[in-house]
PDB file of N, CA and C in Angstrom:
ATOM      1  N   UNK A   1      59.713  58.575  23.379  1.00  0.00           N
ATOM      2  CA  UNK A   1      58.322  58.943  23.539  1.00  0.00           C
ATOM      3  C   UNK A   1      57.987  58.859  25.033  1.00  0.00           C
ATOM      4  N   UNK A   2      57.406  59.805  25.572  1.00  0.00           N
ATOM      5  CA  UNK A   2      57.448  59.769  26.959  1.00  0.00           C
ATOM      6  C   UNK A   2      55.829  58.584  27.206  1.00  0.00           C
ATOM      7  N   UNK A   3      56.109  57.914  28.583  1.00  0.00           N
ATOM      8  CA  UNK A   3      55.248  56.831  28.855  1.00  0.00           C
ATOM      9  C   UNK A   3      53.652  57.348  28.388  1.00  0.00           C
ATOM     10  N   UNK A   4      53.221  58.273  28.894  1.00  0.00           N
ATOM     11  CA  UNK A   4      51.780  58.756  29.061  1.00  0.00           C
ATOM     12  C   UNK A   4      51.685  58.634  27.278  1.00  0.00           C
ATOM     13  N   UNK A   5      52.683  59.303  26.423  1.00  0.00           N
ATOM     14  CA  UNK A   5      52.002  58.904  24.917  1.00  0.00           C
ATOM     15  C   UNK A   5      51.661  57.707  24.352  1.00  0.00           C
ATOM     16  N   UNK A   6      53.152  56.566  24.794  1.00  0.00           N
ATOM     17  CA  UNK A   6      53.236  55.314  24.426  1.00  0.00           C
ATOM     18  C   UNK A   6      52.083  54.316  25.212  1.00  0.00           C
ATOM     19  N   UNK A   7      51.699  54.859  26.100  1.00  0.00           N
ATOM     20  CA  UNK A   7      50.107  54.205  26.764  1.00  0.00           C
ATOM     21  C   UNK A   7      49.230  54.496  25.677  1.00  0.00           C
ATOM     22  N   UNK A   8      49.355  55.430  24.906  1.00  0.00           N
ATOM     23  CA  UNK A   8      47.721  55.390  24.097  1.00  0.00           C
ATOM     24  C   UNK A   8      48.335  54.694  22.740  1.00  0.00           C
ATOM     25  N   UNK A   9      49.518  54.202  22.458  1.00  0.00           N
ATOM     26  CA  UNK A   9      49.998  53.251  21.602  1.00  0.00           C
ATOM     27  C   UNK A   9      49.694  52.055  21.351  1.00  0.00           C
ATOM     28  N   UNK A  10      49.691  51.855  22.433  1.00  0.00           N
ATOM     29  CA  UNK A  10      50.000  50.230  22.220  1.00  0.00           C
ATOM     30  C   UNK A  10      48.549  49.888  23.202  1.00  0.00           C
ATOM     31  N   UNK A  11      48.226  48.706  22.126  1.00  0.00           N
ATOM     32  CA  UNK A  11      46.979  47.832  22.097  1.00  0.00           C
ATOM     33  C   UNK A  11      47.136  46.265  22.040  1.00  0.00           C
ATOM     34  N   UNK A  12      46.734  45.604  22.582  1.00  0.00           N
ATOM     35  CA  UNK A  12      46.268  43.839  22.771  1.00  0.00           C
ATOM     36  C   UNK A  12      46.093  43.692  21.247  1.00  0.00           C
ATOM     37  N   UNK A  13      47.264  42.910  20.925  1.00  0.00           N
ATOM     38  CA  UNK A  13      47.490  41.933  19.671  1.00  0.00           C
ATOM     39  C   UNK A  13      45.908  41.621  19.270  1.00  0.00           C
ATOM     40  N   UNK A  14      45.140  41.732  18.128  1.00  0.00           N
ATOM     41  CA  UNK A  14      44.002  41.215  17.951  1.00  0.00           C
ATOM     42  C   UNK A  14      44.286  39.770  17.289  1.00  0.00           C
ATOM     43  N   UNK A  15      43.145  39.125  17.929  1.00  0.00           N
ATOM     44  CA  UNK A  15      42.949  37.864  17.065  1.00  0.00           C
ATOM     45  C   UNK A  15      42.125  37.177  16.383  1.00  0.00           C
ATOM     46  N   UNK A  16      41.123  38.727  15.297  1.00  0.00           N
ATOM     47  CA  UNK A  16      40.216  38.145  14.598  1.00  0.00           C
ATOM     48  C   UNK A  16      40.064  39.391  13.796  1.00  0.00           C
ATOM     49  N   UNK A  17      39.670  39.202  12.759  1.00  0.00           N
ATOM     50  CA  UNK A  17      39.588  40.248  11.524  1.00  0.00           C
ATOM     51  C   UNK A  17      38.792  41.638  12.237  1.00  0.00           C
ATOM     52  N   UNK A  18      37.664  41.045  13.110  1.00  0.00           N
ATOM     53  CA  UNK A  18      36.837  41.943  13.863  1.00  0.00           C
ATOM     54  C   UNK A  18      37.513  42.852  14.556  1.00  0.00           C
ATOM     55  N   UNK A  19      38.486  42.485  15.244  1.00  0.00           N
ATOM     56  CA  UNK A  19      39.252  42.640  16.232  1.00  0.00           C
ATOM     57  C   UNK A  19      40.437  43.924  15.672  1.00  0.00           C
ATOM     58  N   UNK A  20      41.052  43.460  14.563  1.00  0.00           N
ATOM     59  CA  UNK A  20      42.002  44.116  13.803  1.00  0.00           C
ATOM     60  C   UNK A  20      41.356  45.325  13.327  1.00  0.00           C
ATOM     61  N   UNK A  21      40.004  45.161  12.636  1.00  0.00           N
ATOM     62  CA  UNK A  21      39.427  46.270  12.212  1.00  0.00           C
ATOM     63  C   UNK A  21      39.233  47.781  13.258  1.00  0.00           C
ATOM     64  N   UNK A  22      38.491  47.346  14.043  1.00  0.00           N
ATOM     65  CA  UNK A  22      38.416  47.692  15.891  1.00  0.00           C
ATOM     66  C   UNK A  22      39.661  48.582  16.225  1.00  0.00           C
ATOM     67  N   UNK A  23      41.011  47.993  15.919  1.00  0.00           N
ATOM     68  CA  UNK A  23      42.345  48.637  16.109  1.00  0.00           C
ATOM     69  C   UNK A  23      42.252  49.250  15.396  1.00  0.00           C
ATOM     70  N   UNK A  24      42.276  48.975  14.236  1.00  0.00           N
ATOM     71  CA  UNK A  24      42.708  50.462  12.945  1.00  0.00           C
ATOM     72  C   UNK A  24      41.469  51.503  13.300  1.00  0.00           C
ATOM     73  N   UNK A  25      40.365  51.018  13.249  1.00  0.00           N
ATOM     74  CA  UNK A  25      39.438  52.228  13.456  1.00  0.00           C
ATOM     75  C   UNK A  25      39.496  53.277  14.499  1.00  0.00           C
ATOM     76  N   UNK A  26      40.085  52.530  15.905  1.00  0.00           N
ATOM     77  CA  UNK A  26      40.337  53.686  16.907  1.00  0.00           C
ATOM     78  C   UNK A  26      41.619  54.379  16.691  1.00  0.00           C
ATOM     79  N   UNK A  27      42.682  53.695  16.133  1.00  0.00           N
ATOM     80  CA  UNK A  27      43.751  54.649  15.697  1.00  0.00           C
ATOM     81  C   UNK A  27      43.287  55.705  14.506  1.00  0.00           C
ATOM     82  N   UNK A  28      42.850  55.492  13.657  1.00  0.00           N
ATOM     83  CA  UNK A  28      42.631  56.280  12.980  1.00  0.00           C
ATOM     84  C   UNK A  28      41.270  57.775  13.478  1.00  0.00           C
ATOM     85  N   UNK A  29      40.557  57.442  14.462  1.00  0.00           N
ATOM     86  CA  UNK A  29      40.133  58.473  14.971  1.00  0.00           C
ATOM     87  C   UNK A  29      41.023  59.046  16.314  1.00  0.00           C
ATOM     88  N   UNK A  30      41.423  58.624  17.252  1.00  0.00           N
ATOM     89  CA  UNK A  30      42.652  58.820  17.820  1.00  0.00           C
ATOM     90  C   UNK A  30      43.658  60.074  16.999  1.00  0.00           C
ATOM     91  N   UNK A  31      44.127  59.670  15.832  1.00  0.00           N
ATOM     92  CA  UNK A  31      45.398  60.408  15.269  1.00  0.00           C
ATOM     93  C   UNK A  31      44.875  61.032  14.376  1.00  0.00           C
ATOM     94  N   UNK A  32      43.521  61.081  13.909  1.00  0.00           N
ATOM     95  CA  UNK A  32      42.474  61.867  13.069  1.00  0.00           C
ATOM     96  C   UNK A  32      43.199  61.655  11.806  1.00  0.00           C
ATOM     97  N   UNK A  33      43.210  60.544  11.101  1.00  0.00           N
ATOM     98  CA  UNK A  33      43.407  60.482  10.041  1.00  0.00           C
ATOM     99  C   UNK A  33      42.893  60.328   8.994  1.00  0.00           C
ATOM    100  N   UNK A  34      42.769  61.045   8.045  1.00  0.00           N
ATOM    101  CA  UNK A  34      41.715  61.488   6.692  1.00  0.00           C
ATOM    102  C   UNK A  34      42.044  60.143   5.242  1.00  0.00           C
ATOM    103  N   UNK A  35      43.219  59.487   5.767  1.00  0.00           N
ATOM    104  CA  UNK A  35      43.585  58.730   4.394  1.00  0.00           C
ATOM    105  C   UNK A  35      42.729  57.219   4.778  1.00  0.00           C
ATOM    106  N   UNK A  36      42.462  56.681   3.612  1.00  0.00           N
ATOM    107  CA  UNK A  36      41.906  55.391   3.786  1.00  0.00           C
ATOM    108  C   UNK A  36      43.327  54.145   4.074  1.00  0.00           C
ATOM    109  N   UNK A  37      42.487  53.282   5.296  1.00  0.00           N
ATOM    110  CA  UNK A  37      43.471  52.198   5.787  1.00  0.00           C
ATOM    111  C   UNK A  37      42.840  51.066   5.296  1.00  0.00           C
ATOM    112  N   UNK A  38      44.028  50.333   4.570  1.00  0.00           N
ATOM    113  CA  UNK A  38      43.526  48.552   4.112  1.00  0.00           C
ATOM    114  C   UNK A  38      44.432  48.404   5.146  1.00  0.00           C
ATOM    115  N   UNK A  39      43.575  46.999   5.366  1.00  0.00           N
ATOM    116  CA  UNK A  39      43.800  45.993   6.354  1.00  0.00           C
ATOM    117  C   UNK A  39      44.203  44.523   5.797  1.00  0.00           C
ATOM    118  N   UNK A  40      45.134  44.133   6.396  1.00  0.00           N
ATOM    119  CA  UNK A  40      45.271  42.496   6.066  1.00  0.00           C
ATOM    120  C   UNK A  40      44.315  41.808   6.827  1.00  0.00           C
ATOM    121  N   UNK A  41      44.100  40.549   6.422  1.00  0.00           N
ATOM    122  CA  UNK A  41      43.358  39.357   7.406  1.00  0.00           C
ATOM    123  C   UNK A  41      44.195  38.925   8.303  1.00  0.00           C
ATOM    124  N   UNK A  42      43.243  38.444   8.748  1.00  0.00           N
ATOM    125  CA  UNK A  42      44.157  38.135  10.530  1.00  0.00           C
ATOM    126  C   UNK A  42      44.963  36.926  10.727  1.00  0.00           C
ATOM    127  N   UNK A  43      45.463  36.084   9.268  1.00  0.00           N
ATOM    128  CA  UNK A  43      46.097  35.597   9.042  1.00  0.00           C
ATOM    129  C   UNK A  43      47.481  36.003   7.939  1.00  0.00           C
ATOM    130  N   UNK A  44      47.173  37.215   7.845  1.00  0.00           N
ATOM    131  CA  UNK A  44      48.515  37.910   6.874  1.00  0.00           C
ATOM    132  C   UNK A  44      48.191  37.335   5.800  1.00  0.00           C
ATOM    133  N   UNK A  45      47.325  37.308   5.048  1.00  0.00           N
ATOM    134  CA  UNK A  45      47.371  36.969   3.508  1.00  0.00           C
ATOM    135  C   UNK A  45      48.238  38.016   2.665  1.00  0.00           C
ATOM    136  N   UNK A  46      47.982  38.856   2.769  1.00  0.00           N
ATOM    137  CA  UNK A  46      48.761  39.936   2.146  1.00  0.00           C
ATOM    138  C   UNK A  46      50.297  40.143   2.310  1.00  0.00           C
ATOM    139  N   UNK A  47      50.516  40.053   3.721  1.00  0.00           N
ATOM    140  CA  UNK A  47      51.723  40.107   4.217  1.00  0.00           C
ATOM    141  C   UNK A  47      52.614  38.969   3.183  1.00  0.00           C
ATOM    142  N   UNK A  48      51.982  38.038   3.479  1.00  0.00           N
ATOM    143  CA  UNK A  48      52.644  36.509   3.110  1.00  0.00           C
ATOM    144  C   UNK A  48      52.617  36.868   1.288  1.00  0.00           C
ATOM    145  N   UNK A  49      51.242  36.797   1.022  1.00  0.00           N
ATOM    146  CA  UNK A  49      51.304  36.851  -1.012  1.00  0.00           C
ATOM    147  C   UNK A  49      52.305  38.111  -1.366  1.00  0.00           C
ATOM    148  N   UNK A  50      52.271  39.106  -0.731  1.00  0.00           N
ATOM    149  CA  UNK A  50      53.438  39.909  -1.042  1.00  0.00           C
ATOM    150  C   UNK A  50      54.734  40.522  -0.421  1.00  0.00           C
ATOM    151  N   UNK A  51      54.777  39.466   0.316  1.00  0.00           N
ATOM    152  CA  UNK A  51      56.689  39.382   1.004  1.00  0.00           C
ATOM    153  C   UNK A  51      56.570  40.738   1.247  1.00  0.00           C
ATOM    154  N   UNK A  52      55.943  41.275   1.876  1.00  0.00           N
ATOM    155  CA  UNK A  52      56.943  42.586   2.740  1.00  0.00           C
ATOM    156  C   UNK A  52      58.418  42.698   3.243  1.00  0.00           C
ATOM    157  N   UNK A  53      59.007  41.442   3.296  1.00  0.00           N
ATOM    158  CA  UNK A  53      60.350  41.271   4.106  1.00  0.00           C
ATOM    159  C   UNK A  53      61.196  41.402   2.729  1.00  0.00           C
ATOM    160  N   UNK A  54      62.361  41.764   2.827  1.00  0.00           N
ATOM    161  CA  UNK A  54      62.474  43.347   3.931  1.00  0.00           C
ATOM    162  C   UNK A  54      61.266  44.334   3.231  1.00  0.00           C
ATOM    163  N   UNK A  55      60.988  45.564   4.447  1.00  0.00           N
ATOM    164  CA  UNK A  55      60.194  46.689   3.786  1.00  0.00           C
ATOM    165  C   UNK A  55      60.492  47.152   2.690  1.00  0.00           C
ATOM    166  N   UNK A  56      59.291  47.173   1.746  1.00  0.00           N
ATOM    167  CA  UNK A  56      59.468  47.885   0.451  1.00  0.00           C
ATOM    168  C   UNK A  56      58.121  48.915   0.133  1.00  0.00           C
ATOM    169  N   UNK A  57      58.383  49.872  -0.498  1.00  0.00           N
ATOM    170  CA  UNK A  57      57.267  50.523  -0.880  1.00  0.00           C
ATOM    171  C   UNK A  57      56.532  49.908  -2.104  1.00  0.00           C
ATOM    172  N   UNK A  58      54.929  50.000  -1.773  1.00  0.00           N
ATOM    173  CA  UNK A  58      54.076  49.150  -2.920  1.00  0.00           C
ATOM    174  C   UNK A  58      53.293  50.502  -3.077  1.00  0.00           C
ATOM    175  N   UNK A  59      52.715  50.885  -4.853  1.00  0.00           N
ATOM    176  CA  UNK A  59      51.783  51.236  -4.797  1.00  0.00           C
ATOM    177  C   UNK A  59      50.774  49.623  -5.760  1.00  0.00           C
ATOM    178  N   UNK A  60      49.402  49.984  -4.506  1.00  0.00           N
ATOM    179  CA  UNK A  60      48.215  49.067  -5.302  1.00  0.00           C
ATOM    180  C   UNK A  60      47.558  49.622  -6.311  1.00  0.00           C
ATOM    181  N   UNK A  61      47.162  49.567  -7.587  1.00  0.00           N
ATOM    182  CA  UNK A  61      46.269  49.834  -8.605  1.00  0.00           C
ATOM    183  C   UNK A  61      45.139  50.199  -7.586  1.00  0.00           C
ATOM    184  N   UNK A  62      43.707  50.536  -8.489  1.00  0.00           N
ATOM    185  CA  UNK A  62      42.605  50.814  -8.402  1.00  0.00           C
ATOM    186  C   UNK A  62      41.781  49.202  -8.458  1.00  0.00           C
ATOM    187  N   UNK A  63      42.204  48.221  -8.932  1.00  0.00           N
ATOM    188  CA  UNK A  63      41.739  46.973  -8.724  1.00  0.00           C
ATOM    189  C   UNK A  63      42.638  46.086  -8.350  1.00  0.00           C
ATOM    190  N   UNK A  64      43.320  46.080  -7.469  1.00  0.00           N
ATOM    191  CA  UNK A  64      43.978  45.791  -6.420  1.00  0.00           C
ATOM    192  C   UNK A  64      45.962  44.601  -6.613  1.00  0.00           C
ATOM    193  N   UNK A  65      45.755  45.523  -8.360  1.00  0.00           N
ATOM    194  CA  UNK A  65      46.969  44.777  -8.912  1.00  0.00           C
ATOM    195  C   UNK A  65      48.703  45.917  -8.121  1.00  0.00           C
ATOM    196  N   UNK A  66      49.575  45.516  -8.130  1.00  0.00           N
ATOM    197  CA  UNK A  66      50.763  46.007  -7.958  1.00  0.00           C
ATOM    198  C   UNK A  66      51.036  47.040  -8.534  1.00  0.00           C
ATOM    199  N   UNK A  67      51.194  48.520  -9.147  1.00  0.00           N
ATOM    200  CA  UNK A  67      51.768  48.999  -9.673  1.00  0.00           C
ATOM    201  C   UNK A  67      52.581  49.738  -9.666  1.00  0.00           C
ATOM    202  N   UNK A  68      53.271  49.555  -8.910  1.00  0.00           N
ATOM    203  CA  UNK A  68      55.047  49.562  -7.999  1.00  0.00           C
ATOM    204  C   UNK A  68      55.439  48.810  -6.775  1.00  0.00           C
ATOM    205  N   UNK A  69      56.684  48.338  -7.270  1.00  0.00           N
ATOM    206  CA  UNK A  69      57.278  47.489  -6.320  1.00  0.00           C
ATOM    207  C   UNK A  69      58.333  48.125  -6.249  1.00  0.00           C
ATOM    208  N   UNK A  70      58.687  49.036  -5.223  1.00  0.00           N
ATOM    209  CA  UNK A  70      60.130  49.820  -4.514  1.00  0.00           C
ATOM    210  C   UNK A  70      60.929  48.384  -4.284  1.00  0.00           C
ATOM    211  N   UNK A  71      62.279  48.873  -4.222  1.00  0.00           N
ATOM    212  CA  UNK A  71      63.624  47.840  -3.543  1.00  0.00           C
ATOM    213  C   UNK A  71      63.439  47.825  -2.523  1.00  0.00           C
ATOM    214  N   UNK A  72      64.068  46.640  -1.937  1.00  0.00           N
ATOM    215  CA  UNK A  72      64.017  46.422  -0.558  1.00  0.00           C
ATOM    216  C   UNK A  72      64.749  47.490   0.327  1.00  0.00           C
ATOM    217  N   UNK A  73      63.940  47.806   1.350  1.00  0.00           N
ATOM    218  CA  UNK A  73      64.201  49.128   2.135  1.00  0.00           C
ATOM    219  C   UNK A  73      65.370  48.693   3.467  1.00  0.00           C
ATOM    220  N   UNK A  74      66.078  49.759   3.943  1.00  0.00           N
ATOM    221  CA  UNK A  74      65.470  50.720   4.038  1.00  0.00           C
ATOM    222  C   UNK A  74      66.491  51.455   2.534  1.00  0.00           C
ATOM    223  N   UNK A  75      67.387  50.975   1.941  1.00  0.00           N
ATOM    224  CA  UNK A  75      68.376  51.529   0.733  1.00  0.00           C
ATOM    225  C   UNK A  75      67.660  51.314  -0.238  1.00  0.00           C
ATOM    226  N   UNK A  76      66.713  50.847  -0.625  1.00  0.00           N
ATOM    227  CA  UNK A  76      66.186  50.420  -1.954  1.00  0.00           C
ATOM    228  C   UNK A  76      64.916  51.166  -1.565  1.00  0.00           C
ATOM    229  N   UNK A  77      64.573  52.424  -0.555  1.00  0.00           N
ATOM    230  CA  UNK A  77      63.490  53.383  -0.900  1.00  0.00           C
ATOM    231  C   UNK A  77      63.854  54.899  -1.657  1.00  0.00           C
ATOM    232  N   UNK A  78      63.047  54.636  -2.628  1.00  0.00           N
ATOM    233  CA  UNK A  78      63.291  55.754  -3.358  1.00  0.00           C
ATOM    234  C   UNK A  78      61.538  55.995  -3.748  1.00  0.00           C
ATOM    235  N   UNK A  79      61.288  57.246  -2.961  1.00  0.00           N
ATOM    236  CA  UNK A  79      59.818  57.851  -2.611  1.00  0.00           C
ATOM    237  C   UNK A  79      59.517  58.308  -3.570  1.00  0.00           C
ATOM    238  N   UNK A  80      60.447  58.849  -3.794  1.00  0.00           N
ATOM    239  CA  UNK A  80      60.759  60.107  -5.181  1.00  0.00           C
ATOM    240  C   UNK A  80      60.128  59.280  -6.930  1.00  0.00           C
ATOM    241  N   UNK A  81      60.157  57.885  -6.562  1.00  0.00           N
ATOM    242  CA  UNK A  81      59.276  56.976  -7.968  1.00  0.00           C
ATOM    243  C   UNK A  81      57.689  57.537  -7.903  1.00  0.00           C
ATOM    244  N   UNK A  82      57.578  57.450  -6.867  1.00  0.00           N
ATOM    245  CA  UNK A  82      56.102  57.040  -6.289  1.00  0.00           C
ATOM    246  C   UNK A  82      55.071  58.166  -6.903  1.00  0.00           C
ATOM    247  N   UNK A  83      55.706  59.161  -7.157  1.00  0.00           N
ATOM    248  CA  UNK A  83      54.550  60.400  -7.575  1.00  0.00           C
ATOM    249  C   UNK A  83      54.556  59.958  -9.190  1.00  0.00           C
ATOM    250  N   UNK A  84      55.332  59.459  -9.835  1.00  0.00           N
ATOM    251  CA  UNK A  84      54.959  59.445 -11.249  1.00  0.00           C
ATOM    252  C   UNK A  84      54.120  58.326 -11.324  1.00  0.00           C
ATOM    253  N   UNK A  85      54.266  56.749 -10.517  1.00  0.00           N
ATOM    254  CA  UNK A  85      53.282  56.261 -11.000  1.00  0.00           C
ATOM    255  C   UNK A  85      51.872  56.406 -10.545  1.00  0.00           C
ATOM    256  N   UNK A  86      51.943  57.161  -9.465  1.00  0.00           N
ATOM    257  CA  UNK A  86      50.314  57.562  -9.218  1.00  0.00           C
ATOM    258  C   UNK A  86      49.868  58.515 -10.369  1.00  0.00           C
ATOM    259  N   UNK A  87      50.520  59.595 -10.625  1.00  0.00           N
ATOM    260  CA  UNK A  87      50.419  60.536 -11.898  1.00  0.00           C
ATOM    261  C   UNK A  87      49.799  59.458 -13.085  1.00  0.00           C
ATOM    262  N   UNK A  88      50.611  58.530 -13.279  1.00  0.00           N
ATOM    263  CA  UNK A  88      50.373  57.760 -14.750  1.00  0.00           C
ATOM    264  C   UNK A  88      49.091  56.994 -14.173  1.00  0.00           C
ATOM    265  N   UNK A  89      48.736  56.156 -13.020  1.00  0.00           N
ATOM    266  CA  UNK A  89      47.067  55.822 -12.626  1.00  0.00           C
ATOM    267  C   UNK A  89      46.261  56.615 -12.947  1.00  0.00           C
ATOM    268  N   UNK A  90      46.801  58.059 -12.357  1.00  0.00           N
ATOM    269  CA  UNK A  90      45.596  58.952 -12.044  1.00  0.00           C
ATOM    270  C   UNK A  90      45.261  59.623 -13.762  1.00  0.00           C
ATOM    271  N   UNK A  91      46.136  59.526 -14.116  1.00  0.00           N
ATOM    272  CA  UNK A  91      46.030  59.599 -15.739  1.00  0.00           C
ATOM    273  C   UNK A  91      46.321  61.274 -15.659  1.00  0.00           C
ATOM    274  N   UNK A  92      47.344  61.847 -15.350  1.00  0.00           N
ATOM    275  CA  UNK A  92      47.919  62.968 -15.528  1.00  0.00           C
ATOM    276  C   UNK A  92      48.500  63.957 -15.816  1.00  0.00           C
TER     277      UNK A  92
END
């Protein structure tokens, strides 16, 4: 990535929920992005209650339960799950 892009990358570690929010919000107008971003707390609750390590693909329910847990990545991603159980949420 040439320097002049990676300057509008990278941002000062936040260190308060305020702070974190602040980041996602200018990236997401920055890169004009239309999808909704959850955020962890600025202590990783999320991170931590659901072991991200190693990366795995999650889909969240509509009330904020699990309803897919992909293998641990990057060999245990298989994307290709992911449309049926949104299909079966979305009731399809």
């Amino acid at each position: 990535m040439p320097q002049n892009q990676k300057d509008k990358v990278l941002v000062k570690d936040p260190t308060t929920d305020v702070e974190r929010q602040k980041v996602a919000e200018d990236f997401a107008k920055q890169f004009k992005l239309k999808l909704p971003i959850l955020l962890d707390t600025i202590d990783d609750k999320m991170e931590k209650s659901y072991a991200g390590w190693s990366d795995r693909l999650y889909v969240v329910n509509g009330v904020g339960k699990i309803a897919f847990k992909g293998g641990p990545g990057p060999r245990g991603f298989k994307p290709d799950e992911i449309p049926v159980v949104l299909d079966k949420l979305l009731k399809r």
